[in-house]
C-alpha atoms as a PDB file:
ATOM      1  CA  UNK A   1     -37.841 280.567 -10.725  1.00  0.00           C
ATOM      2  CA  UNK A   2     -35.489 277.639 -11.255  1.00  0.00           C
ATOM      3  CA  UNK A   3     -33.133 279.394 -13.176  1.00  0.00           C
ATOM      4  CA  UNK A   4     -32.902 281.732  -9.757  1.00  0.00           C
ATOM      5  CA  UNK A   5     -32.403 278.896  -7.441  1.00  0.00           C
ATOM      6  CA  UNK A   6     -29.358 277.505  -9.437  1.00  0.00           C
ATOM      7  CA  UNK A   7     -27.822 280.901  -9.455  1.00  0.00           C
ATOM      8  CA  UNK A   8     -28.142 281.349  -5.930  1.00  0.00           C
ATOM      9  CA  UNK A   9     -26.984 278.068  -4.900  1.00  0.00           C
ATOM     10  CA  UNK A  10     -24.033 278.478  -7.323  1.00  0.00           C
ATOM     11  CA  UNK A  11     -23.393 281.888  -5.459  1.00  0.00           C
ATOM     12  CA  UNK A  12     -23.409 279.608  -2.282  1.00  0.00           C
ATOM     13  CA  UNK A  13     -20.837 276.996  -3.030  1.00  0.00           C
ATOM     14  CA  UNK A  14     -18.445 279.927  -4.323  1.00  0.00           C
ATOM     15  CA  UNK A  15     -18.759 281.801  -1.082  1.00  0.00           C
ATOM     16  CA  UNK A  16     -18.398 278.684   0.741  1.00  0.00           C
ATOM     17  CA  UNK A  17     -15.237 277.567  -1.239  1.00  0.00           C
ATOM     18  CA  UNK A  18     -13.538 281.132  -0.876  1.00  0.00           C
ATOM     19  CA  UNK A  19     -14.019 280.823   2.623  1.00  0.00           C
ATOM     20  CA  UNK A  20     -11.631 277.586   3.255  1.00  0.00           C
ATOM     21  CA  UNK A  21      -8.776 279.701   1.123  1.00  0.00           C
ATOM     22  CA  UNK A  22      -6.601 281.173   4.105  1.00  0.00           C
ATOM     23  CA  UNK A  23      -2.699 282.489   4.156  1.00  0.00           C
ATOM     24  CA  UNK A  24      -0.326 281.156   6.488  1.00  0.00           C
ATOM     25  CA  UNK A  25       3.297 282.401   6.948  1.00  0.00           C
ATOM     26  CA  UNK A  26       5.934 280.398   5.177  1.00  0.00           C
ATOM     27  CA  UNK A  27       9.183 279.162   6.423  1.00  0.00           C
ATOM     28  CA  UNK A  28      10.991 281.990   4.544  1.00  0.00           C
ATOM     29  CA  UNK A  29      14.484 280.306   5.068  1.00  0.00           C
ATOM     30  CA  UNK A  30      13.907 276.612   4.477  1.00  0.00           C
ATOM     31  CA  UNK A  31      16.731 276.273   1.991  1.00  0.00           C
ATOM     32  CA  UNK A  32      20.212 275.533   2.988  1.00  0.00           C
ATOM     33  CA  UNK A  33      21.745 278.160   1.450  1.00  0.00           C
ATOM     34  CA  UNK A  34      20.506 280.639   4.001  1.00  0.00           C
ATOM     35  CA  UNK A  35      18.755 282.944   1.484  1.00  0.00           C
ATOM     36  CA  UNK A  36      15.243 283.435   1.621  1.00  0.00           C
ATOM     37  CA  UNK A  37      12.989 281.486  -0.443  1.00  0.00           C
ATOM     38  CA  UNK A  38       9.724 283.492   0.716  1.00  0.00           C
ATOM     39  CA  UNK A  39       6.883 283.765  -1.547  1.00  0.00           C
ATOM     40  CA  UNK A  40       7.879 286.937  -3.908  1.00  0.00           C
ATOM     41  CA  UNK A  41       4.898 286.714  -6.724  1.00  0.00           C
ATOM     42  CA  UNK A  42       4.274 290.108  -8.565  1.00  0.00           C
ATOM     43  CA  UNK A  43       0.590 290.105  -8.492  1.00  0.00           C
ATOM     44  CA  UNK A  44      -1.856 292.732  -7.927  1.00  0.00           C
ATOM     45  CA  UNK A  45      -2.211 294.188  -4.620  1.00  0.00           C
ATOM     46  CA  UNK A  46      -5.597 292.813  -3.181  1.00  0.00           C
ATOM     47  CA  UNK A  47      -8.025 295.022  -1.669  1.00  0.00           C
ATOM     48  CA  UNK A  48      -8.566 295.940   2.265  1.00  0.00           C
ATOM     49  CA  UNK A  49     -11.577 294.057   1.655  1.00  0.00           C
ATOM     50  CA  UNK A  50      -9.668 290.952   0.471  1.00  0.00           C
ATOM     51  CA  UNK A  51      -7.932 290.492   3.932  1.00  0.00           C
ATOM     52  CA  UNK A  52      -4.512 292.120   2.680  1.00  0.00           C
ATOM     53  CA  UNK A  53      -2.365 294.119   5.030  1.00  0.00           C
ATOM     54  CA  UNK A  54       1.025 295.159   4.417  1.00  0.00           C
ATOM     55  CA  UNK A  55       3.958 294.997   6.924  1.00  0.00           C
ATOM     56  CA  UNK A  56       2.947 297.925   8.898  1.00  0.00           C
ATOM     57  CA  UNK A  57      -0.504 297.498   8.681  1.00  0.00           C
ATOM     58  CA  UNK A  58      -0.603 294.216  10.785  1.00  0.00           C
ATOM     59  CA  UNK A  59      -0.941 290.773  10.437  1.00  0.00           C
ATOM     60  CA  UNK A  60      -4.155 290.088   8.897  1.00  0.00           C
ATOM     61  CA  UNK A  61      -5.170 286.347   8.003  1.00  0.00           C
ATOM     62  CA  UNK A  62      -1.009 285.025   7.210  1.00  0.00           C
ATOM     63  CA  UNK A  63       0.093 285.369  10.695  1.00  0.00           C
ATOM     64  CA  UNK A  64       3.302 287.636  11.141  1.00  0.00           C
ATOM     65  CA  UNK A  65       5.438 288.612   8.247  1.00  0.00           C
ATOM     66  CA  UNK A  66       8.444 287.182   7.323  1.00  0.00           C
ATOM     67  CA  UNK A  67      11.718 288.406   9.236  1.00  0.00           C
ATOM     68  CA  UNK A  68      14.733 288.928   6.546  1.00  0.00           C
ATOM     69  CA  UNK A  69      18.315 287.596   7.834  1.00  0.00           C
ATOM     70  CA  UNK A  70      20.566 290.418   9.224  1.00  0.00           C
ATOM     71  CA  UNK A  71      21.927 292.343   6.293  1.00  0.00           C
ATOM     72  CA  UNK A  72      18.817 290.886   3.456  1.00  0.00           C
ATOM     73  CA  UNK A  73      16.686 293.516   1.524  1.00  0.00           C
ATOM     74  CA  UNK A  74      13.812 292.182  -0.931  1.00  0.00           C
ATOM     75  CA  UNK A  75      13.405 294.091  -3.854  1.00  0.00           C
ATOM     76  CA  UNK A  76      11.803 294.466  -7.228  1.00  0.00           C
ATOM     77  CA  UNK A  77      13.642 296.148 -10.263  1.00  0.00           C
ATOM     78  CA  UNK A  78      12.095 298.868 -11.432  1.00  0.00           C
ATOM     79  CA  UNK A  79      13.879 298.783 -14.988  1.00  0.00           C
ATOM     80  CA  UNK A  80      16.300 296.078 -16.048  1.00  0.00           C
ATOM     81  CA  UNK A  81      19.638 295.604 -14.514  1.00  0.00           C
ATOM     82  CA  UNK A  82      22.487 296.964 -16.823  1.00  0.00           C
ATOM     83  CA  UNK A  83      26.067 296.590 -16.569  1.00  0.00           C
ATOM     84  CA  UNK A  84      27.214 297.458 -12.820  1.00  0.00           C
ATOM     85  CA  UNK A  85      23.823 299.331 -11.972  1.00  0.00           C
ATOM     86  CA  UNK A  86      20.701 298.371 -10.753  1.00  0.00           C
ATOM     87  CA  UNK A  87      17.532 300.784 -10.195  1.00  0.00           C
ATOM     88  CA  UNK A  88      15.131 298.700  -7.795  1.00  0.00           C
ATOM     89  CA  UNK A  89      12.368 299.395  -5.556  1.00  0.00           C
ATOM     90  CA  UNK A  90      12.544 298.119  -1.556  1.00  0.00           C
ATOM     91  CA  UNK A  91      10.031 295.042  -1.970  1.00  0.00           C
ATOM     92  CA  UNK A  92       7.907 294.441   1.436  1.00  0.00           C
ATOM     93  CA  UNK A  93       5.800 291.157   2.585  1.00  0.00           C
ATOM     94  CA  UNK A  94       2.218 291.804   1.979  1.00  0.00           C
ATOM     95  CA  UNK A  95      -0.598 289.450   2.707  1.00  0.00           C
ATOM     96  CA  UNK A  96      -2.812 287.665   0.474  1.00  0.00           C
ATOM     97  CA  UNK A  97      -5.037 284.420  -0.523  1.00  0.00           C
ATOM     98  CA  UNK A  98      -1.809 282.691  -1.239  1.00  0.00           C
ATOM     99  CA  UNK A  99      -0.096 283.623   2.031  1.00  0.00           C
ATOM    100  CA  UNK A 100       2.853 286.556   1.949  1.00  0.00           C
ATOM    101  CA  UNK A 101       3.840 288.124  -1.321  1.00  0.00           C
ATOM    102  CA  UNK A 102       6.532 290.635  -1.812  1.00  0.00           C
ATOM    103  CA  UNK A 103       5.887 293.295  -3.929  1.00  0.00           C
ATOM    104  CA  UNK A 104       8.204 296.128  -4.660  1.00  0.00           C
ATOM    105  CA  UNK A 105       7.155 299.416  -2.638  1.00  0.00           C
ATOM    106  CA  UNK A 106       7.726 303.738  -2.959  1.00  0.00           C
ATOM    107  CA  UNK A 107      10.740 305.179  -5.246  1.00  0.00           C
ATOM    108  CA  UNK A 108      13.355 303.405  -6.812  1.00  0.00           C
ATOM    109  CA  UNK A 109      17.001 303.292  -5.431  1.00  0.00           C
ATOM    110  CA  UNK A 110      19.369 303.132  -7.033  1.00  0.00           C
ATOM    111  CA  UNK A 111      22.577 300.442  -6.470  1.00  0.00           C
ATOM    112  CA  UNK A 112      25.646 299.720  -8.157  1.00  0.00           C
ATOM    113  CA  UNK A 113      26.753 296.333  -7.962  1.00  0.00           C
ATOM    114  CA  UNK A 114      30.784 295.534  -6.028  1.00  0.00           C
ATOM    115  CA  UNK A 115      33.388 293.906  -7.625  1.00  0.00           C
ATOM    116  CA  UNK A 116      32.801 290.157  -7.091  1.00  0.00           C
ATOM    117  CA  UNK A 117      28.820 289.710  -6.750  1.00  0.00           C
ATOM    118  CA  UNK A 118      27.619 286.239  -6.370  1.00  0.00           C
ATOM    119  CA  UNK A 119      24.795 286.017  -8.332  1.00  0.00           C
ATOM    120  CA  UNK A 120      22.201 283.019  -8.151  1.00  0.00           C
ATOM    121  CA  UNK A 121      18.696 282.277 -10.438  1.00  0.00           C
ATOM    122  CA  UNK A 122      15.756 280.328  -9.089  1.00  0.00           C
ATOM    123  CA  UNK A 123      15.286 277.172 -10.835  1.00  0.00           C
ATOM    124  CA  UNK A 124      12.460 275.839  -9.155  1.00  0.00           C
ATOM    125  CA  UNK A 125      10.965 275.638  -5.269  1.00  0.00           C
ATOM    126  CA  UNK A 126      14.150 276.558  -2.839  1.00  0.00           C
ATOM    127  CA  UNK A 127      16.422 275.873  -5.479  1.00  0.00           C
ATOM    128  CA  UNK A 128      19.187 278.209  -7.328  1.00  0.00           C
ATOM    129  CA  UNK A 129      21.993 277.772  -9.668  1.00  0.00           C
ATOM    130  CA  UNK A 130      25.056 280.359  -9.320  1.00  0.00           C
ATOM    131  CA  UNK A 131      25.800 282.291 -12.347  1.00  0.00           C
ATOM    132  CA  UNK A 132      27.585 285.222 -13.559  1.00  0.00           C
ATOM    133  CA  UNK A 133      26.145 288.092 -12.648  1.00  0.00           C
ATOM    134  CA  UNK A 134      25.749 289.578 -16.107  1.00  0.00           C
ATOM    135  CA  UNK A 135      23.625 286.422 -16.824  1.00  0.00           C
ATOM    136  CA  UNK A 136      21.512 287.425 -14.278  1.00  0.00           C
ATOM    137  CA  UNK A 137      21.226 290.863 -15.249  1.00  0.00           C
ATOM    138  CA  UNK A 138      19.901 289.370 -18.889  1.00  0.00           C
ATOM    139  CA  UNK A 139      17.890 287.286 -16.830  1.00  0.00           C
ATOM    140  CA  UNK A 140      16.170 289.905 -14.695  1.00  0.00           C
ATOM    141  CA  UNK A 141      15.635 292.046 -17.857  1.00  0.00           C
ATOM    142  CA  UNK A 142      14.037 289.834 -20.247  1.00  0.00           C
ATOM    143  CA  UNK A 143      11.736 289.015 -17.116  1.00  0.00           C
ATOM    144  CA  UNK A 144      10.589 292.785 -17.630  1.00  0.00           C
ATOM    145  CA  UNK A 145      10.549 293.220 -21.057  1.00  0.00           C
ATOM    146  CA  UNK A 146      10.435 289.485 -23.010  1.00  0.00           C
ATOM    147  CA  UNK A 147       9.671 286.558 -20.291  1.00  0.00           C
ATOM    148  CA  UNK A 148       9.270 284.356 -23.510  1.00  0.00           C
ATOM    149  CA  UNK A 149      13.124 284.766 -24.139  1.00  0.00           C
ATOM    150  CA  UNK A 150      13.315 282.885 -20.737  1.00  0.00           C
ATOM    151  CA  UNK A 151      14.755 279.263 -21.076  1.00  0.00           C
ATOM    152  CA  UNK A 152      14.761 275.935 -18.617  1.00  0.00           C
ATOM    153  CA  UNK A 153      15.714 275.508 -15.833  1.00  0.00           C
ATOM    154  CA  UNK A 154      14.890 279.772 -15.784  1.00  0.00           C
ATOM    155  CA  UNK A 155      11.481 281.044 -15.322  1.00  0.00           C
ATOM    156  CA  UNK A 156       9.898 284.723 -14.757  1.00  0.00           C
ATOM    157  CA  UNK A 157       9.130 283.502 -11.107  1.00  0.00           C
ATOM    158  CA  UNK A 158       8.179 286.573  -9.412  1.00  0.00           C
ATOM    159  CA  UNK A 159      10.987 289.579 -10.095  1.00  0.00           C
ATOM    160  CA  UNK A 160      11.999 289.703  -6.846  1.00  0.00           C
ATOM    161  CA  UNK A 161      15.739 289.487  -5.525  1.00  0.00           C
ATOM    162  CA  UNK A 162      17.621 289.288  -2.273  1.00  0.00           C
ATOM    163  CA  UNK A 163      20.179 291.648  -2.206  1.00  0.00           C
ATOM    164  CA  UNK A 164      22.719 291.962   0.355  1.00  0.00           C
ATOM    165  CA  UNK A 165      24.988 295.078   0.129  1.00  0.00           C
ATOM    166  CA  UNK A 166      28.956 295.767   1.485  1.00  0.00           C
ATOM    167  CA  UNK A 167      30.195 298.067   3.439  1.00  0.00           C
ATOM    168  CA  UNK A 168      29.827 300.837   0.861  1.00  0.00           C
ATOM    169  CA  UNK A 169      26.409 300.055   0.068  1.00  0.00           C
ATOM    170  CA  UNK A 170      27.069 297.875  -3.133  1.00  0.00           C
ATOM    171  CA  UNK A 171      25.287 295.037  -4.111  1.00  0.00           C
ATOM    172  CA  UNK A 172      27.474 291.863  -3.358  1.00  0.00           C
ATOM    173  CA  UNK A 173      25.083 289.534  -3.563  1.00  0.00           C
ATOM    174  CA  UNK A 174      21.690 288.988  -5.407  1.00  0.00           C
ATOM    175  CA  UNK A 175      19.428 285.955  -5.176  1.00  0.00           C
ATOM    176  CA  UNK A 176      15.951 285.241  -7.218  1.00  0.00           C
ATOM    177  CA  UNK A 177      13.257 284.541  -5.288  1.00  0.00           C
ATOM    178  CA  UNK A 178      11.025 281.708  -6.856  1.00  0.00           C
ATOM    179  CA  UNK A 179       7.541 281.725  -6.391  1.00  0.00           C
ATOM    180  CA  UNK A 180       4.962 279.433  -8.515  1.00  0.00           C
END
């Protein structure tokens, strides 16, 4: 009988501690650079019974999703960037226990990158370094295939990138997201 007890009361205190865990919505452009530094975690999708809800789905528990800057798309490589291309799948806010997470969404487009890209990596919470964009290309694909390759101040924070795009739909810009 005792051994019953503790099991339920165990059962309890988890139920009561994954009750306090709530999402809120995020400042998603708190830095000064005027990117986005919005959660962008790869994680598995929770379930409807987890409280998730995607961008068209409604709110759920994180309040209303993030709102992107005029001319910002969120997306998640499909395969690793190579020289001047980049195949990459539209990434949308979706809520979970750690408030909104982007996660790449559908088919993968496909983008070539413009001339002159400006090209930034996450090293840590709001912050990014500007680099060539062929470094971030190596980046982005050792992310997918060898995150152990990855070296300080760099980390495989999430795979997710702001892209902005010219007038002929090139990628001229390209920003890591960091998430924890």
């Amino acid at each position: 009988m005792k051994p019953t007890q503790r099991l339920i009361s165990a059962l309890a205190l988890v139920a009561t501690l994954g009750g306090l865990t709530a999402c809120g919505p995020e400042d998603p452009y708190g830095d000064s650079t005027g990117g986005s530094s919005a959660s962008a975690q790869p994680s598995k999708k929770p379930s409807p019974s987890e409280g998730s809800t995607d961008e068209a789905g409604g709110p759920g528990d994180c309040g209303a999703p993030p709102k992107l800057p005029a001319g910002h798309k969120m997306v998640e490589p499909a395969a690793p960037p190579s020289k001047g291309s980049l195949s990459a799948k539209d990434a949308k806010p979706v809520c979970t226990p750690n408030g909104w997470i982007y996660h790449g969404q559908g088919k993968a487009k496909y983008y070539l990158f413009a001339r002159d890209v400006k090209a930034d990596l996450a090293t840590g919470s709001g912050s990014t370094k500007s680099v060539p964009v062929g470094e971030l290309w190596m980046h982005a694909g050792d992310c997918m295939t060898n995150p152990s390759a990855v070296k300080a101040p760099y980390s495989c924070s999430g795979n997710i990138y702001d892209i902005t795009l010219d007038s002929e739909g090139n990628v001229n810009s390209i920003k890591e997201i960091w998430h924890p």
